[in-house]
N, C-alpha and C. Protein backbone atom coordinates (compact mmCIF):
# COMPACT_ATOMS: atom_id res chain seq x y z
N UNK A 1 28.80 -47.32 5.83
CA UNK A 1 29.74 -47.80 4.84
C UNK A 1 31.16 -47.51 5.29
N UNK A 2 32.07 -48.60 5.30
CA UNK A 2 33.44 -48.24 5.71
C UNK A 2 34.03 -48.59 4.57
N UNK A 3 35.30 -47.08 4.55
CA UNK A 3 36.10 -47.10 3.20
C UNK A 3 37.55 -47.11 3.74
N UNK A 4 38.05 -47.88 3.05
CA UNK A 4 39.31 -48.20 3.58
C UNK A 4 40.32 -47.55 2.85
N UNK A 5 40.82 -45.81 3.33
CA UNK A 5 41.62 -45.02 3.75
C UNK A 5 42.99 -45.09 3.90
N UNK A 6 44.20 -45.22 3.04
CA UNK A 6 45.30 -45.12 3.18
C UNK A 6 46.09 -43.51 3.08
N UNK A 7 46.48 -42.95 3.81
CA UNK A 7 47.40 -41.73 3.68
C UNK A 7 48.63 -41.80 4.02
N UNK A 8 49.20 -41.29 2.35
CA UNK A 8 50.84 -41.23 2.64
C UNK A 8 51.05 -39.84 2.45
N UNK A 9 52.76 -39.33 3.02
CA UNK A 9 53.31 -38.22 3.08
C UNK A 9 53.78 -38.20 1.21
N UNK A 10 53.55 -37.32 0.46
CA UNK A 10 54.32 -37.03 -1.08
C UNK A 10 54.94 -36.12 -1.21
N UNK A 11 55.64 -35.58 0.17
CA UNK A 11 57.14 -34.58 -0.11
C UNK A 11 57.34 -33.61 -1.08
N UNK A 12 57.56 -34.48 -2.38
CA UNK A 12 58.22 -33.98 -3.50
C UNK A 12 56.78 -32.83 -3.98
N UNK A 13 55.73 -33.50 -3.87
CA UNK A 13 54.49 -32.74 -4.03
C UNK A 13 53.53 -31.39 -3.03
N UNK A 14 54.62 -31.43 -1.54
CA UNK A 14 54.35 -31.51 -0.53
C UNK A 14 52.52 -31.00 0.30
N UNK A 15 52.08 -32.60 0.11
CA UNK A 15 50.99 -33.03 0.28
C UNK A 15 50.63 -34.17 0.77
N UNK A 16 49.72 -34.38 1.70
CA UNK A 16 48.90 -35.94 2.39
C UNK A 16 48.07 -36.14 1.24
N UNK A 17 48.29 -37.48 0.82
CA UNK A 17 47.32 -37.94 -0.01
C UNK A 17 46.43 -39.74 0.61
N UNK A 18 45.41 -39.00 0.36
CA UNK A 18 44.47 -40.22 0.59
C UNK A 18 43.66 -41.17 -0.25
N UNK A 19 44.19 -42.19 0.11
CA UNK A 19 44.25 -43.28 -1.09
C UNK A 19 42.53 -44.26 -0.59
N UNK A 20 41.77 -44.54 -1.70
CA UNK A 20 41.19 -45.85 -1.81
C UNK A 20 41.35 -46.53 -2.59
N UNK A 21 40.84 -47.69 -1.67
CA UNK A 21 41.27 -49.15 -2.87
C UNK A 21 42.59 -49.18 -3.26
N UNK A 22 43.62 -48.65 -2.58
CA UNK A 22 45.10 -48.74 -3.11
C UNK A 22 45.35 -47.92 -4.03
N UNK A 23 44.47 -47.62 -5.03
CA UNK A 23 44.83 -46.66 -5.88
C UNK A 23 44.67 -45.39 -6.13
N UNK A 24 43.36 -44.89 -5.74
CA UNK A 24 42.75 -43.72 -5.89
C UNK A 24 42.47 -42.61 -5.24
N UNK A 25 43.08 -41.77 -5.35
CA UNK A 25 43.73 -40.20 -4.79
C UNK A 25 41.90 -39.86 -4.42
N UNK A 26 41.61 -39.70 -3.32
CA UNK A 26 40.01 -39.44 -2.69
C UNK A 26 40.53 -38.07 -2.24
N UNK A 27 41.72 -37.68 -1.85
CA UNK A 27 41.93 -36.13 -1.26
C UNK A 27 42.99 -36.14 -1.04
N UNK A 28 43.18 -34.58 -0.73
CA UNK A 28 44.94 -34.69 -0.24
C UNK A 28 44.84 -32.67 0.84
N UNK A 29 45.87 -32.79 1.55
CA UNK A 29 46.25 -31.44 2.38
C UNK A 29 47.06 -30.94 2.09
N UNK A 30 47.36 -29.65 0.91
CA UNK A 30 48.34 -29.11 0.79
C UNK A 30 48.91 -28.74 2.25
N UNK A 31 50.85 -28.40 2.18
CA UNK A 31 51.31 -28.07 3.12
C UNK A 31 52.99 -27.28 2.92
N UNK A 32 53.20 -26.56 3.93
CA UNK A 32 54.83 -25.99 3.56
C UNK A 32 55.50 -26.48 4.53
N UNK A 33 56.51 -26.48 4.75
CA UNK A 33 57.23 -27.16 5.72
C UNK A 33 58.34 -26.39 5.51
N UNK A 34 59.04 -25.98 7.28
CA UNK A 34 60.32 -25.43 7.87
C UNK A 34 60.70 -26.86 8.87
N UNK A 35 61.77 -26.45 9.01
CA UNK A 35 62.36 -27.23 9.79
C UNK A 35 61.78 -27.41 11.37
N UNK A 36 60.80 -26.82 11.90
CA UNK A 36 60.36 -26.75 12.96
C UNK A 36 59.07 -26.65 13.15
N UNK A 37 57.97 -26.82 11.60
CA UNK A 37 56.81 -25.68 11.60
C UNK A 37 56.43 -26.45 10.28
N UNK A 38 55.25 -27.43 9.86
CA UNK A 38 54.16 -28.02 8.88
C UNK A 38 52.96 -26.73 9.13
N UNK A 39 52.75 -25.62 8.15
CA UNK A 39 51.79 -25.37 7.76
C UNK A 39 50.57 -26.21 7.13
N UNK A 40 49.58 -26.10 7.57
CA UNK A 40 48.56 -27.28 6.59
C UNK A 40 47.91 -26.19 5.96
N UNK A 41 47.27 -26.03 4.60
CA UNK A 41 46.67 -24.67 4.49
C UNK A 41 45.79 -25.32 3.30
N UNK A 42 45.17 -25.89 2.65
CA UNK A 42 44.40 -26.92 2.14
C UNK A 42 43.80 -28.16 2.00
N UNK A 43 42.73 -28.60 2.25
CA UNK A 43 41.84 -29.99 2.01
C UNK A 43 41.20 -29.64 1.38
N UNK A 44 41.32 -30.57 0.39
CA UNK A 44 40.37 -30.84 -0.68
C UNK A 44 40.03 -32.24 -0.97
N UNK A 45 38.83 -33.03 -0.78
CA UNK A 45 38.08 -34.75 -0.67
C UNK A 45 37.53 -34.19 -2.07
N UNK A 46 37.52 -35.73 -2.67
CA UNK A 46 36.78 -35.86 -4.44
C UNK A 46 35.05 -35.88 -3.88
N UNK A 47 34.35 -35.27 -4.43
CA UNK A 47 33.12 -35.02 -4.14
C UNK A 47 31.93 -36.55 -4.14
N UNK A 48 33.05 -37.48 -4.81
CA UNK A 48 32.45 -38.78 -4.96
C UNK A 48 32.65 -39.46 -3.77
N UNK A 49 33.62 -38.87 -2.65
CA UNK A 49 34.45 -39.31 -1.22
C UNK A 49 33.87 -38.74 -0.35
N UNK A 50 32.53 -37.43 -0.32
CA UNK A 50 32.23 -36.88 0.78
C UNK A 50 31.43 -37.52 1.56
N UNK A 51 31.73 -36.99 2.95
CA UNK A 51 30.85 -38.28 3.80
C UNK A 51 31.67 -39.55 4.57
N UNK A 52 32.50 -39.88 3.64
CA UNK A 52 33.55 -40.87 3.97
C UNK A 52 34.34 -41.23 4.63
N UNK A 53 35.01 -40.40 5.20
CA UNK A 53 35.45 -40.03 6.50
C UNK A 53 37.19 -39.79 6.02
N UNK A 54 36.80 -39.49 4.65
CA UNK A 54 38.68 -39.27 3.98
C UNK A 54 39.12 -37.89 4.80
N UNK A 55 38.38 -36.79 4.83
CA UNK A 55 38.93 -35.89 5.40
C UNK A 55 39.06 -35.53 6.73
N UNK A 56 38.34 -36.70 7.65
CA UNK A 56 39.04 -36.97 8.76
C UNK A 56 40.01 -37.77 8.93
N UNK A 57 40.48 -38.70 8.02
CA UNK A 57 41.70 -39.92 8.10
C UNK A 57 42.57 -39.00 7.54
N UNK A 58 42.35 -37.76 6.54
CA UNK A 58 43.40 -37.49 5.95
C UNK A 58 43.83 -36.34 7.46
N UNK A 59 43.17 -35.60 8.04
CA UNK A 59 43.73 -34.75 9.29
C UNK A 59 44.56 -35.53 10.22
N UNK A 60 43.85 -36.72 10.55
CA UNK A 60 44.33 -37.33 11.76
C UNK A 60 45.81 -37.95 11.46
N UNK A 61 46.15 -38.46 10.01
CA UNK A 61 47.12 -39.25 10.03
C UNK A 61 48.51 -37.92 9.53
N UNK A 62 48.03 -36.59 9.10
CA UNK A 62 48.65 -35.87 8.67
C UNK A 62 49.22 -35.21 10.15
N UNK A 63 48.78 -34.66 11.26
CA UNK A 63 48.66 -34.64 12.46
C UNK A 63 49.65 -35.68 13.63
N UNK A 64 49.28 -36.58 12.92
CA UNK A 64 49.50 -37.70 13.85
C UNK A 64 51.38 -37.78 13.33
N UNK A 65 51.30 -37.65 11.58
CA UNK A 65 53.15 -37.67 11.32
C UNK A 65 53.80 -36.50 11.75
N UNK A 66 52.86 -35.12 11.87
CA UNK A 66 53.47 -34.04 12.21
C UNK A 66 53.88 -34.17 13.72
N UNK A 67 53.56 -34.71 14.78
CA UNK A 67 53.92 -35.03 15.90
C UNK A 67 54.72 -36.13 15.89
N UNK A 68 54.73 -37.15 15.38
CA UNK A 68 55.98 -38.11 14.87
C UNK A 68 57.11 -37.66 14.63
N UNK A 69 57.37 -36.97 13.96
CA UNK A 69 58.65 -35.91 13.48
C UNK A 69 58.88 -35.12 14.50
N UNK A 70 58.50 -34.95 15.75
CA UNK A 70 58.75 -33.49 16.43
C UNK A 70 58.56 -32.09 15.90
N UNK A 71 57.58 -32.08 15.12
CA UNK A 71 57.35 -30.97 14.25
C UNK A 71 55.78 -30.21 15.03
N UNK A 72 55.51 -28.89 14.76
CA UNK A 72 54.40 -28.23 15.51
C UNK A 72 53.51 -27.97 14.05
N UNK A 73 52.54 -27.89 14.08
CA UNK A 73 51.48 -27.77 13.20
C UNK A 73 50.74 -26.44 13.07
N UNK A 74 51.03 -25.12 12.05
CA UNK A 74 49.90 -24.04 12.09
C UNK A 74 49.06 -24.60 10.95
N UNK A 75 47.73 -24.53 11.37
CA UNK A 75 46.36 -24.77 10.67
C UNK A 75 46.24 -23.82 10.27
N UNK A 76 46.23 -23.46 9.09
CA UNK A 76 45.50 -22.15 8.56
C UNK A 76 44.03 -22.87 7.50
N UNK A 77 44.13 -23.73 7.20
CA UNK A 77 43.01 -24.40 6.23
C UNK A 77 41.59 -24.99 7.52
N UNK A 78 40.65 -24.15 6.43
CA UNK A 78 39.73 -23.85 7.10
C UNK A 78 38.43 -25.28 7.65
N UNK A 79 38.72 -26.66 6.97
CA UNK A 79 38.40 -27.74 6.87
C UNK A 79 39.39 -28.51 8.37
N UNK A 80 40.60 -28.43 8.96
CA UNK A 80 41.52 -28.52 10.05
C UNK A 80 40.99 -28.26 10.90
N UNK A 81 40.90 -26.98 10.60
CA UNK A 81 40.54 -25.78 12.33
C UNK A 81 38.60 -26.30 12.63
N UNK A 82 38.15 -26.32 11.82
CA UNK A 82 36.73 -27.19 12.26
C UNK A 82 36.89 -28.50 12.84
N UNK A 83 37.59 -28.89 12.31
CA UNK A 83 38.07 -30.52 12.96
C UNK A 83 38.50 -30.95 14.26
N UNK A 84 39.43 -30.23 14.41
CA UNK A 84 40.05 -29.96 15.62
C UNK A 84 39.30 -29.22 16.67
N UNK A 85 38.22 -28.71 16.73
CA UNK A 85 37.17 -27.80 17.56
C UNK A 85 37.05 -29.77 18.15
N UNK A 86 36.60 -30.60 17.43
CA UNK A 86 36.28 -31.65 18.36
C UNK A 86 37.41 -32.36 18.27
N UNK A 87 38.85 -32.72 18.14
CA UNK A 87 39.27 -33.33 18.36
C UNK A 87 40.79 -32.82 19.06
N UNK A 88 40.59 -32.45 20.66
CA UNK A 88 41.05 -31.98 21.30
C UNK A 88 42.58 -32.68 21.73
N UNK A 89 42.76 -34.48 21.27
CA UNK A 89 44.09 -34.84 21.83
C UNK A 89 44.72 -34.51 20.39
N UNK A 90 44.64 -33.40 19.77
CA UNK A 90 45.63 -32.92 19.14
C UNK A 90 46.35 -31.59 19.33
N UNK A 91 45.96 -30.87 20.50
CA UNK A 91 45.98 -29.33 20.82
C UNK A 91 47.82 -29.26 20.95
N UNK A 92 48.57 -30.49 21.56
CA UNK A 92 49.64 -30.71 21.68
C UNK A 92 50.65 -30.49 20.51
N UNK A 93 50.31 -30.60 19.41
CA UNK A 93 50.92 -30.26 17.97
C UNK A 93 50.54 -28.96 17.30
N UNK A 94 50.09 -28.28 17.40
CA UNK A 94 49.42 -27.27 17.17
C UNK A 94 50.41 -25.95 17.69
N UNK A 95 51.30 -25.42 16.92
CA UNK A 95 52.04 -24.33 16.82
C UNK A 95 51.29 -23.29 17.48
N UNK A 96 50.40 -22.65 17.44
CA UNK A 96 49.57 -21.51 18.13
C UNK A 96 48.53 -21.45 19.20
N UNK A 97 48.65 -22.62 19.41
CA UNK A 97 47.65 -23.24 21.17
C UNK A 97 48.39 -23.52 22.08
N UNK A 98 47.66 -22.48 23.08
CA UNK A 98 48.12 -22.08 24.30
C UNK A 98 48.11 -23.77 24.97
N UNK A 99 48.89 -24.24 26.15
CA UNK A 99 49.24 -25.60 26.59
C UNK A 99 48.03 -25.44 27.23
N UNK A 100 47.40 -26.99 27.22
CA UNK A 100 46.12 -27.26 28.05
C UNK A 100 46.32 -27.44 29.85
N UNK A 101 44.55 -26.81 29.78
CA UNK A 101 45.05 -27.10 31.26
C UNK A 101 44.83 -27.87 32.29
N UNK A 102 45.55 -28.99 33.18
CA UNK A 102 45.07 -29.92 33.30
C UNK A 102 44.54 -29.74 34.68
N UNK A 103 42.88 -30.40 34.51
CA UNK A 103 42.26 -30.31 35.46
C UNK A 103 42.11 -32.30 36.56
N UNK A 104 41.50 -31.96 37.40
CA UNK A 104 41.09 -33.72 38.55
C UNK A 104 39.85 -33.36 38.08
């Protein structure tokens, strides 16, 4: 089943929220923000959304603006740091990972 996943930045709330069907809040990543430094430190998916792949669209696109901005990412939320065990072209944003090392 594919669910079609919109995530925007809500600042004022400061949180990724993940939208279906245009309307409906399926999850969101609390976060704090410095001028140099997006803490992510909560995910939470609606239990009617698990499975869905909201809380991987909601990492990847939250991730993906934190490197957009020139900004570094500490994961402290424990739903992230599992995520990222497999999804390694993000180690580059990531405030507390040592630089990879590149092998031939």
């Amino acid at each position: 089943m594919s669910t079609d996943i919109t995530v925007t930045n809500d600042p004022d709330r400061r949180r990724y929220e993940a939208a279906v069907g245009g309307t409906t809040v399926a999850g969101f990543i609390d976060y704090q923000e410095t001028s140099e430094l997006v803490v992510l430190t909560h995910t939470e998916v609606d239990v009617s959304f698990a499975g869905q792949g909201v809380g991987s669209g909601l990492a990847r696109a939250a991730l993906d603006d934190i490197r957009d901005r020139g900004l570094r990412a500490l994961v402290i939320c424990p739903f992230i740091i599992g995520w990222l065990r497999t999804h390694h072209e993000y180690r580059d944003v990531l405030y507390n990972a040592s630089p990879a090392t590149v092998t031939d």
